[in-house]
N, C-alpha and C. Protein backbone atom coordinates (compact mmCIF):
# COMPACT_ATOMS: atom_id res chain seq x y z
N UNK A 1 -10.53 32.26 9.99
CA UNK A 1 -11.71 33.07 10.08
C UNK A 1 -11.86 33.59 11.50
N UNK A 2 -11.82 32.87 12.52
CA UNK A 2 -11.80 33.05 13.75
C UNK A 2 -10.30 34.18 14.34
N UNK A 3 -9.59 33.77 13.47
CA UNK A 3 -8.14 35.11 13.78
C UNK A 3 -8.61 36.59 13.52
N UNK A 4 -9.52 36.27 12.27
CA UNK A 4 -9.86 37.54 11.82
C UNK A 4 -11.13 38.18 12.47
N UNK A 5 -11.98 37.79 12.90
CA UNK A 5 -12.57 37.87 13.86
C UNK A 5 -12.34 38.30 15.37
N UNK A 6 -11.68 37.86 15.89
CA UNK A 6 -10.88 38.74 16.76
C UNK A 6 -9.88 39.41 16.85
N UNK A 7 -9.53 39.81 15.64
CA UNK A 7 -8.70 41.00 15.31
C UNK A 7 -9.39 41.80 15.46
N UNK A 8 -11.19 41.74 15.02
CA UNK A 8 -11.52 43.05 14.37
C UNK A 8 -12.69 43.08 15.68
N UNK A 9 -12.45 42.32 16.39
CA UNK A 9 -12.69 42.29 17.85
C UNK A 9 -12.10 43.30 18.64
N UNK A 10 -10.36 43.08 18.55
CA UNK A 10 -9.47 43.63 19.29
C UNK A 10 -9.50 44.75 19.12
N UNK A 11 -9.26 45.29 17.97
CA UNK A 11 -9.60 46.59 16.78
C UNK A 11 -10.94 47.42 17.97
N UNK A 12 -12.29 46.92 17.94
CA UNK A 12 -13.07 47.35 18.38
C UNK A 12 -13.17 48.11 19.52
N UNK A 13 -12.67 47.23 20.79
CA UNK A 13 -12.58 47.13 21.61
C UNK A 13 -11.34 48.34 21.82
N UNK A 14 -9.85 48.61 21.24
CA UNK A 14 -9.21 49.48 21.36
C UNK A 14 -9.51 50.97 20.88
N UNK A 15 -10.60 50.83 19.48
CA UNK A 15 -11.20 52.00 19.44
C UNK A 15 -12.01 52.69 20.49
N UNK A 16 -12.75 51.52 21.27
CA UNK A 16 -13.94 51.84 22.15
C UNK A 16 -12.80 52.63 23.58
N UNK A 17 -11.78 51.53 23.63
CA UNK A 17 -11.04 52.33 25.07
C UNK A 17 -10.55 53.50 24.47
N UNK A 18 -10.17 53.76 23.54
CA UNK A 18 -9.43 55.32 23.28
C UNK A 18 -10.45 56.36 22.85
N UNK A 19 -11.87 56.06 22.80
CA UNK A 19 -12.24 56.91 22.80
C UNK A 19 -13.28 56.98 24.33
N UNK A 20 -13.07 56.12 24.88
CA UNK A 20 -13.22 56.43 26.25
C UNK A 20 -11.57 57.46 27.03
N UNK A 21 -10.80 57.18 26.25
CA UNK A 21 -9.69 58.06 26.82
C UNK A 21 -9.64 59.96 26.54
N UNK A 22 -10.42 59.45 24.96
CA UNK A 22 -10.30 61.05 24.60
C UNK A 22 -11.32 61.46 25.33
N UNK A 23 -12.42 60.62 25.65
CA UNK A 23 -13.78 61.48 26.63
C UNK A 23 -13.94 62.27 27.66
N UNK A 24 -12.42 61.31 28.42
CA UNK A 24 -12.36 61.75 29.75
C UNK A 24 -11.66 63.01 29.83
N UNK A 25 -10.71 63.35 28.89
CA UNK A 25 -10.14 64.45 28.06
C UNK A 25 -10.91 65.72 28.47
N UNK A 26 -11.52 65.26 27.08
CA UNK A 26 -12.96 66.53 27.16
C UNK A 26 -13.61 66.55 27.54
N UNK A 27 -13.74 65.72 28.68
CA UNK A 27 -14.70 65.66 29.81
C UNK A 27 -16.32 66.04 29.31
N UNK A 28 -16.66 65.96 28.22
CA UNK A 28 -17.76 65.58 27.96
C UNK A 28 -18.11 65.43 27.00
N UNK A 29 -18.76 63.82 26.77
CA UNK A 29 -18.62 62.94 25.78
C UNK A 29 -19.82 63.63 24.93
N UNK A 30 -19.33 62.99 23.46
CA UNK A 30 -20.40 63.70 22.28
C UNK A 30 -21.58 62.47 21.93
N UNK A 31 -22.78 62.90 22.07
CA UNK A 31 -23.55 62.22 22.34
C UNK A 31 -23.82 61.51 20.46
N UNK A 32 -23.45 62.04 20.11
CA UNK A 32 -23.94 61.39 18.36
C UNK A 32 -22.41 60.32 18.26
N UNK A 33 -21.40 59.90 18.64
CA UNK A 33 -20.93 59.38 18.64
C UNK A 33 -20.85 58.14 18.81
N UNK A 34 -21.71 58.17 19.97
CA UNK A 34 -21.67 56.79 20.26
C UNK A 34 -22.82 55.77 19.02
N UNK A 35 -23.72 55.97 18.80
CA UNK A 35 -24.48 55.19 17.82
C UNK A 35 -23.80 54.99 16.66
N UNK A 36 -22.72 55.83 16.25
CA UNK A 36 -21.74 55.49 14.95
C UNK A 36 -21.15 54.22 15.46
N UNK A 37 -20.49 54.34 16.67
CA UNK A 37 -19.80 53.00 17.20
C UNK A 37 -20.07 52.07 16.87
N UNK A 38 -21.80 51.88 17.44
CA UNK A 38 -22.38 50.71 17.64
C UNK A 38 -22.90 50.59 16.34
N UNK A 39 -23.36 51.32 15.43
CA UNK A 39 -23.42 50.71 14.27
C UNK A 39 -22.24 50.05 13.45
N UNK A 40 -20.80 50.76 13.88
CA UNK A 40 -20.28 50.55 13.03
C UNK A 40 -19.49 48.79 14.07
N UNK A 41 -19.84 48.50 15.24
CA UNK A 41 -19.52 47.18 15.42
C UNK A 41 -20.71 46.42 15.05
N UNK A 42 -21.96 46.44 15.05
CA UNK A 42 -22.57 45.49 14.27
C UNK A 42 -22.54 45.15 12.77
N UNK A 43 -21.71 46.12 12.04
CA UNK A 43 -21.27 45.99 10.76
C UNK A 43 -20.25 44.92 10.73
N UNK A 44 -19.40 45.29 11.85
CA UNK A 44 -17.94 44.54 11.71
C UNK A 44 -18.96 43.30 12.27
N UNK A 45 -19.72 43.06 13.18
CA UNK A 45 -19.99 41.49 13.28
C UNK A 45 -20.59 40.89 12.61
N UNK A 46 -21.61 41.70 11.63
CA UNK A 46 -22.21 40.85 10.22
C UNK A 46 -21.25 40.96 9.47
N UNK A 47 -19.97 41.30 8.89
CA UNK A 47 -19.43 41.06 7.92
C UNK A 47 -18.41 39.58 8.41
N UNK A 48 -18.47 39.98 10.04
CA UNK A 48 -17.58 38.51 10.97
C UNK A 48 -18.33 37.26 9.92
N UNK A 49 -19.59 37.70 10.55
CA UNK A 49 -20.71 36.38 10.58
C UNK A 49 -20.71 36.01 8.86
N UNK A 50 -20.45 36.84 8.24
CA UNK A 50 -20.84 36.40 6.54
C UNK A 50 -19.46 35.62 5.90
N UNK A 51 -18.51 36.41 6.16
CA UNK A 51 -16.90 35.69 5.91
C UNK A 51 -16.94 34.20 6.69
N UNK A 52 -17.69 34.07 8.01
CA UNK A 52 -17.61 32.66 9.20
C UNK A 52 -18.60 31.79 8.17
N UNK A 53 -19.20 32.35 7.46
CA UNK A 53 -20.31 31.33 7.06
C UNK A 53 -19.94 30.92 5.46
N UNK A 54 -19.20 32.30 4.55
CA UNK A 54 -18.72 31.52 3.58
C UNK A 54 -17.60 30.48 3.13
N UNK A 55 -16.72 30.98 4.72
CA UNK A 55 -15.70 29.74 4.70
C UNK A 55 -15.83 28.37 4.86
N UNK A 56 -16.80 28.37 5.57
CA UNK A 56 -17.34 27.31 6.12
C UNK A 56 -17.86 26.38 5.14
N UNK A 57 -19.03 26.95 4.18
CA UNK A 57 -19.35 26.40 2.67
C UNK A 57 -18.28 26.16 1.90
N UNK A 58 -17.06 27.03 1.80
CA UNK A 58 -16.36 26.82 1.39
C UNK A 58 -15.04 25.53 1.49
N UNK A 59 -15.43 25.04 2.71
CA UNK A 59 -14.68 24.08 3.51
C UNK A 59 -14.88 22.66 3.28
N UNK A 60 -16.67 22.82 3.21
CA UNK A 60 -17.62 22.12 3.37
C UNK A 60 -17.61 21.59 1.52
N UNK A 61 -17.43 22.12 0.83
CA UNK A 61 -17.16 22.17 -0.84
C UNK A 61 -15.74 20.97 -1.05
N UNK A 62 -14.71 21.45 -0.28
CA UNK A 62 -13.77 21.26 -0.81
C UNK A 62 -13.35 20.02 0.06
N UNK A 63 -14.06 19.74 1.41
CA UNK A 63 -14.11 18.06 1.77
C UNK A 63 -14.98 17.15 1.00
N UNK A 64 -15.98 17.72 0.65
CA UNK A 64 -16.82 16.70 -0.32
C UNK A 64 -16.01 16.45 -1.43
N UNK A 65 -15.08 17.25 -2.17
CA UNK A 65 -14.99 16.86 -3.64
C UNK A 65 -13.27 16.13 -3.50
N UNK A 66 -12.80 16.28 -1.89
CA UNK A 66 -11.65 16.12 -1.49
C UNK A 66 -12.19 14.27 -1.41
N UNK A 67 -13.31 14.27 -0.74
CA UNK A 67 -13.94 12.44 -0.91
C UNK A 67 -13.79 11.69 -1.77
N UNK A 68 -14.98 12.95 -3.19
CA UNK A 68 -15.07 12.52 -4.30
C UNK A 68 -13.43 11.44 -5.10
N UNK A 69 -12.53 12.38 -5.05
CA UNK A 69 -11.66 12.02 -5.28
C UNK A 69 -10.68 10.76 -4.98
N UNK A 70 -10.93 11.16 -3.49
CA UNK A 70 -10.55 9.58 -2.78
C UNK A 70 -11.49 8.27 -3.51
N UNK A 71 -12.73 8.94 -3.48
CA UNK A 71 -13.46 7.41 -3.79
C UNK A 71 -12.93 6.83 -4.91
N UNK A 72 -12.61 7.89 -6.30
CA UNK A 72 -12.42 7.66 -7.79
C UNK A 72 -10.68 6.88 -7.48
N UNK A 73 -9.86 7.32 -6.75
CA UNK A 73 -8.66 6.58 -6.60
C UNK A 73 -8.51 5.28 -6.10
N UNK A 74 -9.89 5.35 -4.84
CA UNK A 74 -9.83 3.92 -4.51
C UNK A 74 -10.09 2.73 -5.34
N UNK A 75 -11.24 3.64 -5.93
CA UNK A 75 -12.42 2.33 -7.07
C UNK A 75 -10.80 2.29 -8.29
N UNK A 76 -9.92 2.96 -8.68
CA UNK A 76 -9.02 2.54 -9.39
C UNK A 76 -7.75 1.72 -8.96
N UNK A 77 -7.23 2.19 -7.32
CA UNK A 77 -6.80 1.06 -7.30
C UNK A 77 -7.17 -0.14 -6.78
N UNK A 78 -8.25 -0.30 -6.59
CA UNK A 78 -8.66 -2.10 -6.33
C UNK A 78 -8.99 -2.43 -7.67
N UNK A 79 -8.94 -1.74 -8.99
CA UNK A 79 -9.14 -2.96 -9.98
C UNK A 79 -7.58 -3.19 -10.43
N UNK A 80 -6.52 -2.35 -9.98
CA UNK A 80 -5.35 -2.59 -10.35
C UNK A 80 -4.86 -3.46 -9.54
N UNK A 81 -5.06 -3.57 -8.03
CA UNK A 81 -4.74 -4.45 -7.24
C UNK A 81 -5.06 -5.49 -7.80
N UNK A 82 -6.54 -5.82 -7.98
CA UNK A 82 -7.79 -6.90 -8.55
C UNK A 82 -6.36 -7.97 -9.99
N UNK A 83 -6.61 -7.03 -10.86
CA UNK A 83 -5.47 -7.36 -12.07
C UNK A 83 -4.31 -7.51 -11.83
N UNK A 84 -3.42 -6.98 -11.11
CA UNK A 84 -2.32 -7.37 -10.56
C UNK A 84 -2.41 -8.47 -9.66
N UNK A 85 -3.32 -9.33 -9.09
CA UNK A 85 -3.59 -10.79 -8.19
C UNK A 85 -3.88 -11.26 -8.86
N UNK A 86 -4.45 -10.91 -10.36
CA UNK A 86 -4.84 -11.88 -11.29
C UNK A 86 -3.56 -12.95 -12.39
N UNK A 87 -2.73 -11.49 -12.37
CA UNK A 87 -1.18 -11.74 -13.42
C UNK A 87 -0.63 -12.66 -12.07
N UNK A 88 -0.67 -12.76 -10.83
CA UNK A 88 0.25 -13.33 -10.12
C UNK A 88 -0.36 -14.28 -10.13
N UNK A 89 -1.26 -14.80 -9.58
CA UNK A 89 -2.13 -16.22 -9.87
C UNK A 89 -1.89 -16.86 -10.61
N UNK A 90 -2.12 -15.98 -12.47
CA UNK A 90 -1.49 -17.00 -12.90
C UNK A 90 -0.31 -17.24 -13.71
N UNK A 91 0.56 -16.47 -12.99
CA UNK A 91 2.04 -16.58 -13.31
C UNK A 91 3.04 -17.74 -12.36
N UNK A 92 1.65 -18.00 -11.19
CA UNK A 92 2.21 -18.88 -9.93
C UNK A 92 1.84 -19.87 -10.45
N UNK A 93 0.99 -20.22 -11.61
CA UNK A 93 0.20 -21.66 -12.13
C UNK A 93 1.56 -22.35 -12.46
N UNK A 94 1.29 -23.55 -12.23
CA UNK A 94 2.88 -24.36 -12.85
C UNK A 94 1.42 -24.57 -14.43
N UNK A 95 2.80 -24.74 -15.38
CA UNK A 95 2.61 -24.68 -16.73
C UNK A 95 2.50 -26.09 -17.42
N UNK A 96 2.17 -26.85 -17.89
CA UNK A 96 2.44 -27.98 -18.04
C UNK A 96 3.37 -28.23 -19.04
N UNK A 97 4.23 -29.04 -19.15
CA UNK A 97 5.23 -29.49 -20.08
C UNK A 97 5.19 -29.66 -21.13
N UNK A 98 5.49 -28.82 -22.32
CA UNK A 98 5.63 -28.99 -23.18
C UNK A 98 6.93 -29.31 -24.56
N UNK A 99 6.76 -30.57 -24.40
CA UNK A 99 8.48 -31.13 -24.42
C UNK A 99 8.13 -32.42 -25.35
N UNK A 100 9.14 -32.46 -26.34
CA UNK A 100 8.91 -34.03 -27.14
C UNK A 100 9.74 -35.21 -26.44
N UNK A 101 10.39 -35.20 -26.04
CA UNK A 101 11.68 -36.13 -25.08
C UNK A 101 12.17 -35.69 -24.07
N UNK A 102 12.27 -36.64 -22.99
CA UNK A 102 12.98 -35.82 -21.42
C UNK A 102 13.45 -36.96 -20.68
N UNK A 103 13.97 -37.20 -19.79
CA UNK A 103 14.92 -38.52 -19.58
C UNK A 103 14.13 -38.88 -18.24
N UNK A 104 14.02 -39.74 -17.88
CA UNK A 104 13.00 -40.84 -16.84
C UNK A 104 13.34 -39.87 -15.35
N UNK A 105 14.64 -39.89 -15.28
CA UNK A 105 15.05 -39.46 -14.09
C UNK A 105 16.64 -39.01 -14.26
N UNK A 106 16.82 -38.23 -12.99
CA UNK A 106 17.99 -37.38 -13.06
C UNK A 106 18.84 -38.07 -12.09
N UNK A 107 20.21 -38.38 -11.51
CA UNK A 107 20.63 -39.03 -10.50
C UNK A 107 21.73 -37.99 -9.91
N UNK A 108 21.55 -37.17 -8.81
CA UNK A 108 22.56 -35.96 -8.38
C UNK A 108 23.54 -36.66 -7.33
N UNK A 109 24.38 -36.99 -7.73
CA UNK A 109 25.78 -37.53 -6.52
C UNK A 109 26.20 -36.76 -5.62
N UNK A 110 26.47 -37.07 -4.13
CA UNK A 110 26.89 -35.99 -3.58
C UNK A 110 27.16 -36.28 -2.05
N UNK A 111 27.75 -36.27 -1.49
CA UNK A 111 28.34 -36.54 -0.35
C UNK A 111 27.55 -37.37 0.75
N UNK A 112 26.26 -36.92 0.72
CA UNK A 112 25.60 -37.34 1.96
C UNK A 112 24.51 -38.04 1.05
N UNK A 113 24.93 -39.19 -0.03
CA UNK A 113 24.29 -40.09 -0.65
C UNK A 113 23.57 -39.40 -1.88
N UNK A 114 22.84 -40.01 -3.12
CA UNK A 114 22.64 -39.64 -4.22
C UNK A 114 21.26 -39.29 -4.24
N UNK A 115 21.36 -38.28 -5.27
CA UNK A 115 19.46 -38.25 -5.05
C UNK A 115 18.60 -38.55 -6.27
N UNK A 116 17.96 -39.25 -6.68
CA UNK A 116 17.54 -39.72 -7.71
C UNK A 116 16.04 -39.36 -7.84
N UNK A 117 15.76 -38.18 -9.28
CA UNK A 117 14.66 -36.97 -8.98
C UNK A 117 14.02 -38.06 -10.03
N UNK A 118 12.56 -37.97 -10.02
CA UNK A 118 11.78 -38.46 -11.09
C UNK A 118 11.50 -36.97 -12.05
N UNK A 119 12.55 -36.66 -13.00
CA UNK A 119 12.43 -35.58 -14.14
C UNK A 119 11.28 -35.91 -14.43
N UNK A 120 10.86 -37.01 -15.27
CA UNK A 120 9.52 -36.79 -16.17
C UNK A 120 8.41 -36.52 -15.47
N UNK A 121 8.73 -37.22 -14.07
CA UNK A 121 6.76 -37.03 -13.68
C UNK A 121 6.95 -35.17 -13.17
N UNK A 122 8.22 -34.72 -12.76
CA UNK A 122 8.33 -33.32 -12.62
C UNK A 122 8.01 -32.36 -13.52
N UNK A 123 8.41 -32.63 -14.85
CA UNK A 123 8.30 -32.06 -15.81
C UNK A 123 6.80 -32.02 -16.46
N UNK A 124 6.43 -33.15 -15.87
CA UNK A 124 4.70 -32.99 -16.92
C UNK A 124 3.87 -32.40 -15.77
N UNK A 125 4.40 -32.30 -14.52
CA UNK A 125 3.47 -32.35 -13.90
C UNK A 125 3.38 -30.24 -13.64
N UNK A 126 4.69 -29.66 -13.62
CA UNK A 126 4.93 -28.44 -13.27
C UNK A 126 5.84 -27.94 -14.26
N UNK A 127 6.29 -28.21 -15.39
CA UNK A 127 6.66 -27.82 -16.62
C UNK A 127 7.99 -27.03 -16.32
N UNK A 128 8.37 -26.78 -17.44
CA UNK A 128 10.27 -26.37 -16.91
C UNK A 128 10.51 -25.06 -15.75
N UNK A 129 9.55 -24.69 -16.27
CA UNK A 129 10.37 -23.25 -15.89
C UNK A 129 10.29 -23.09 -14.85
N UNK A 130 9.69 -23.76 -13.98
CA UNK A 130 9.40 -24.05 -11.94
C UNK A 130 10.86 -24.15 -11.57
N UNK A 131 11.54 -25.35 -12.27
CA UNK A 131 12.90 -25.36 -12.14
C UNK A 131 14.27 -24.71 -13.00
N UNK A 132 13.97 -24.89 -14.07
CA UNK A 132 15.18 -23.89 -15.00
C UNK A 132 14.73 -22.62 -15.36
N UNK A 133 14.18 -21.99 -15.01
CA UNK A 133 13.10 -20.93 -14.50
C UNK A 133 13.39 -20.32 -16.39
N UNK A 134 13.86 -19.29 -16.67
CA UNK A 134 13.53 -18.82 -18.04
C UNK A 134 14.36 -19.54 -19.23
N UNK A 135 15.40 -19.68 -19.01
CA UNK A 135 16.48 -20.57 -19.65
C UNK A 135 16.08 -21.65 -20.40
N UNK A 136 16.93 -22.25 -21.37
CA UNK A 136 16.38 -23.45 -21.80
C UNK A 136 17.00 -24.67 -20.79
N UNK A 137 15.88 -25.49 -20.84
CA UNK A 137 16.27 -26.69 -19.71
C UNK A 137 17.38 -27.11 -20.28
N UNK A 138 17.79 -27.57 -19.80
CA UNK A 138 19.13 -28.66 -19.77
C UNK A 138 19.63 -29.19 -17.97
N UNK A 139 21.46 -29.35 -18.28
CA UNK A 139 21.54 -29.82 -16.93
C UNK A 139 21.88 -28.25 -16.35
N UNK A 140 21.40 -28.75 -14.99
CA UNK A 140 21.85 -27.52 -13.73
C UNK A 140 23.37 -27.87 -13.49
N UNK A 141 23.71 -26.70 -12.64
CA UNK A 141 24.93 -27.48 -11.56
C UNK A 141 23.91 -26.36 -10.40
N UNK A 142 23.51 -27.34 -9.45
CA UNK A 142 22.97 -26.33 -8.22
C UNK A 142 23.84 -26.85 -7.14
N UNK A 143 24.08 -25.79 -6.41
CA UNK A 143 25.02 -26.05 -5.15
C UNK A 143 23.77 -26.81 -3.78
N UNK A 144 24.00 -26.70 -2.46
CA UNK A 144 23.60 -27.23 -1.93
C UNK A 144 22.55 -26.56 -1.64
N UNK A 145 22.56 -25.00 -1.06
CA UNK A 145 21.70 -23.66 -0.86
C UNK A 145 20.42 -23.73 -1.70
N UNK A 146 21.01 -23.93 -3.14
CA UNK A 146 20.07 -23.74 -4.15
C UNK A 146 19.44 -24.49 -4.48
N UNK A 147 19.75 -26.32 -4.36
CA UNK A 147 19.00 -27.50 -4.43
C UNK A 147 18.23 -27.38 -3.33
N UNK A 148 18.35 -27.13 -2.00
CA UNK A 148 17.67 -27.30 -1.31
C UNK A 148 16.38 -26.08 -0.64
N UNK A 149 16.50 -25.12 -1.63
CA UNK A 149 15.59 -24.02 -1.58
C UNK A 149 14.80 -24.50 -2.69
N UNK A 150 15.47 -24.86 -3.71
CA UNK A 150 14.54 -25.17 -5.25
C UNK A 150 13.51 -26.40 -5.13
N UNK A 151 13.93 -27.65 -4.28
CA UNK A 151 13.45 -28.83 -3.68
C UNK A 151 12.31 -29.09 -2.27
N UNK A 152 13.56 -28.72 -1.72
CA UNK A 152 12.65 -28.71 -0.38
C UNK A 152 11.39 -27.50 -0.36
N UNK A 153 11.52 -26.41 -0.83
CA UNK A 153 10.89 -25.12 -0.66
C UNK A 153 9.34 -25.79 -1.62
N UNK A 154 10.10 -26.39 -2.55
CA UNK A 154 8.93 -26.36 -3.28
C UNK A 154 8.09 -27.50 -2.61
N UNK A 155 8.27 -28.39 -2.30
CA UNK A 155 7.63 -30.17 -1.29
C UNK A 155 7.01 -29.06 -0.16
N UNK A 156 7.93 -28.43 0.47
CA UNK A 156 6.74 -27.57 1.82
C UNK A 156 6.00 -26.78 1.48
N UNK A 157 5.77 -25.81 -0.06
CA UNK A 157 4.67 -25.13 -0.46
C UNK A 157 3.91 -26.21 -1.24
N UNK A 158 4.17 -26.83 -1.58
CA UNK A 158 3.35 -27.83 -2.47
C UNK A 158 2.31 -29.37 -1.16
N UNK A 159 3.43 -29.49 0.14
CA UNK A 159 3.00 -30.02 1.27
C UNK A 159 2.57 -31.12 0.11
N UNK A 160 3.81 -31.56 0.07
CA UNK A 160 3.80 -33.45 -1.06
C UNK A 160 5.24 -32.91 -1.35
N UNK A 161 6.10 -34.34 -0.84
CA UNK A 161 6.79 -34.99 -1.61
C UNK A 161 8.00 -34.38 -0.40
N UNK A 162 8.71 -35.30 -0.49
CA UNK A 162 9.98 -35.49 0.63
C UNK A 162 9.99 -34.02 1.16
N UNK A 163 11.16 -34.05 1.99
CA UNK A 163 11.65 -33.16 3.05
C UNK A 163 12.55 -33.42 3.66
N UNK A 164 12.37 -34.04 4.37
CA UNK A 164 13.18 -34.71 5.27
C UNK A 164 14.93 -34.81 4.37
N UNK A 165 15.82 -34.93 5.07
CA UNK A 165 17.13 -35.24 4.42
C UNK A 165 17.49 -36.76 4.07
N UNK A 166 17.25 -37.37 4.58
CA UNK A 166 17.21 -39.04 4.22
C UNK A 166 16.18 -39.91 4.01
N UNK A 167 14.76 -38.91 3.30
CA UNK A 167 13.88 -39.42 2.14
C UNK A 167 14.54 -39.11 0.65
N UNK A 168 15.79 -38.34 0.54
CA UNK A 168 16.25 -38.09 -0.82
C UNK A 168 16.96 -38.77 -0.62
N UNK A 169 18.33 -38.23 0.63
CA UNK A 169 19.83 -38.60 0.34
C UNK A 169 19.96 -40.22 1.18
N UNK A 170 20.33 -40.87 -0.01
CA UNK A 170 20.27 -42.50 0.34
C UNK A 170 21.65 -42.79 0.35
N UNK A 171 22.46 -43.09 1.18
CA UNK A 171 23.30 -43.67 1.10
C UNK A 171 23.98 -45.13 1.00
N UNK A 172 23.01 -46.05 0.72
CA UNK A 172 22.78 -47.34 0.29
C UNK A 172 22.74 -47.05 -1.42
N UNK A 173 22.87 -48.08 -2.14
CA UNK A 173 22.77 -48.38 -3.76
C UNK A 173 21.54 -48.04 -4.26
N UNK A 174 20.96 -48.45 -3.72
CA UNK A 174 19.72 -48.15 -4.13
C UNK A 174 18.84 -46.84 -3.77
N UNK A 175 18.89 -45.67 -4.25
CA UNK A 175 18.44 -44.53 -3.88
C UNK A 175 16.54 -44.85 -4.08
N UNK A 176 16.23 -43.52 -3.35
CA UNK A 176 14.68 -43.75 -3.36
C UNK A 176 13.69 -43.36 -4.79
N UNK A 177 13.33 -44.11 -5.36
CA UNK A 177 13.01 -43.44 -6.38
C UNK A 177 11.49 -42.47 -6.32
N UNK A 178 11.32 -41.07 -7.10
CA UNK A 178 10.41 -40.37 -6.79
C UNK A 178 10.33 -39.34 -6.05
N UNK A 179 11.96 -38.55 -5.66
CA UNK A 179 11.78 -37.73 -4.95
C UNK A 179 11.21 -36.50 -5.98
C-alpha cells in the first residue's frame, strides 16, 4: 500500500515538475491550471488514504481468523497429544500374568557365574510380554547385550532389584536366589 502510494506520489510530483517545465516555456503560466492539479492531488491522496485504510481492515480480518485457526489446531492437538499419553501410559502398565503353569525359576549359565531369575514372582508380578515381548513365552536364548538391557534396564527403571554384576552372577554353587 505504501509502494503505491508513493508511486502516485512520484507520479505527482513529476507531473508538477514538467509542468513547471512547460511554464517556463511559455513563459506564462495558465492560471486555471493550477487548481486542476491540486484537486486532482487531493483525489490521488484520498483514494491513497481509502486503499491505506482498506488494507489495513483487511489485514486486520485475516490475522484474527489466521488466530482463530491456530486456536482450533491447538485445542485439537492437545487432545491428541492428551490420548496419545493416555495409549502410552497404559501400554507402559506391566500386565499381570495370565498363565495356568510357569516354572519357580529359570537358571542362565554363563561364564562369569549363573544367574538364577525368580520366573514366577516375574511373571505375576509384570506378565510376559515385559520380557518375551509379543511372542509366545517360552525359552529365550539372549546374548549378553540383550540380557543385560532386558534386566538391568528394567531394575534401574523400576529402581528394585539387582544391578550390580555380582548380585546376579554368583560364581559359588549356590547362586542368589530372586534376581
Amino acid at each position: 500500500m505504501k509502494k503505491n502510494l508513493c508511486i502516485v506520489a512520484i507520479m505527482v510530483c513529476l507531473m508538477l515538475w514538467g509542468c513547471g517545465q512547460e511554464e517556463k516555456q511559455a513563459e506564462a503560466p495558465a492560471p486555471e491550471t493550477m487548481p486542476a492539479v491540486e484537486k486532482a492531488i487531493d483525489k490521488a491522496k484520498e483514494a491513497a488514504e481509502a486503499v491505506a485504510e482498506k488494507v489495513e481492515k483487511t489485514t486486520e480480518a485475516v490475522v484474527e481468523k489466521a488466530e482463530q485457526k491456530i486456536e482450533a489446531v491447538e485445542g485439537k492437538t492437545a487432545i491428541v497429544v492428551e490420548k496419545a499419553a493416555t495409549v502410552v501410559e497404559k501400554s507402559a502398565e506391566p500386565t499381570p500374568a495370565k498363565f495356568t503353569t510357569t516354572v519357580e525359576s529359570v537358571t542362565i549359565d554363563n561364564k562369569n557365574g549363573k544367574v538364577v531369575l525368580s520366573h514366577k514372582k516375574h511373571a505375576e508380578a509384570y506378565g510376559c510380554v515385559v520380557c518375551h515381548g509379543a511372542k509366545k513365552p517360552g525359552p529365550q536364548k539372549l546374548g549378553k547385550e540383550a540380557a543385560h538391557a532386558l534386566c538391568q534396564g528394567c531394575h534401574k527403571e523400576k529402581k528394585s532389584g539387582p544391578t550390580a554384576c555380582n548380585q546376579c552372577h554368583q560364581k559359588k554353587a549356590k547362586a542368589l536366589e530372586g534376581c
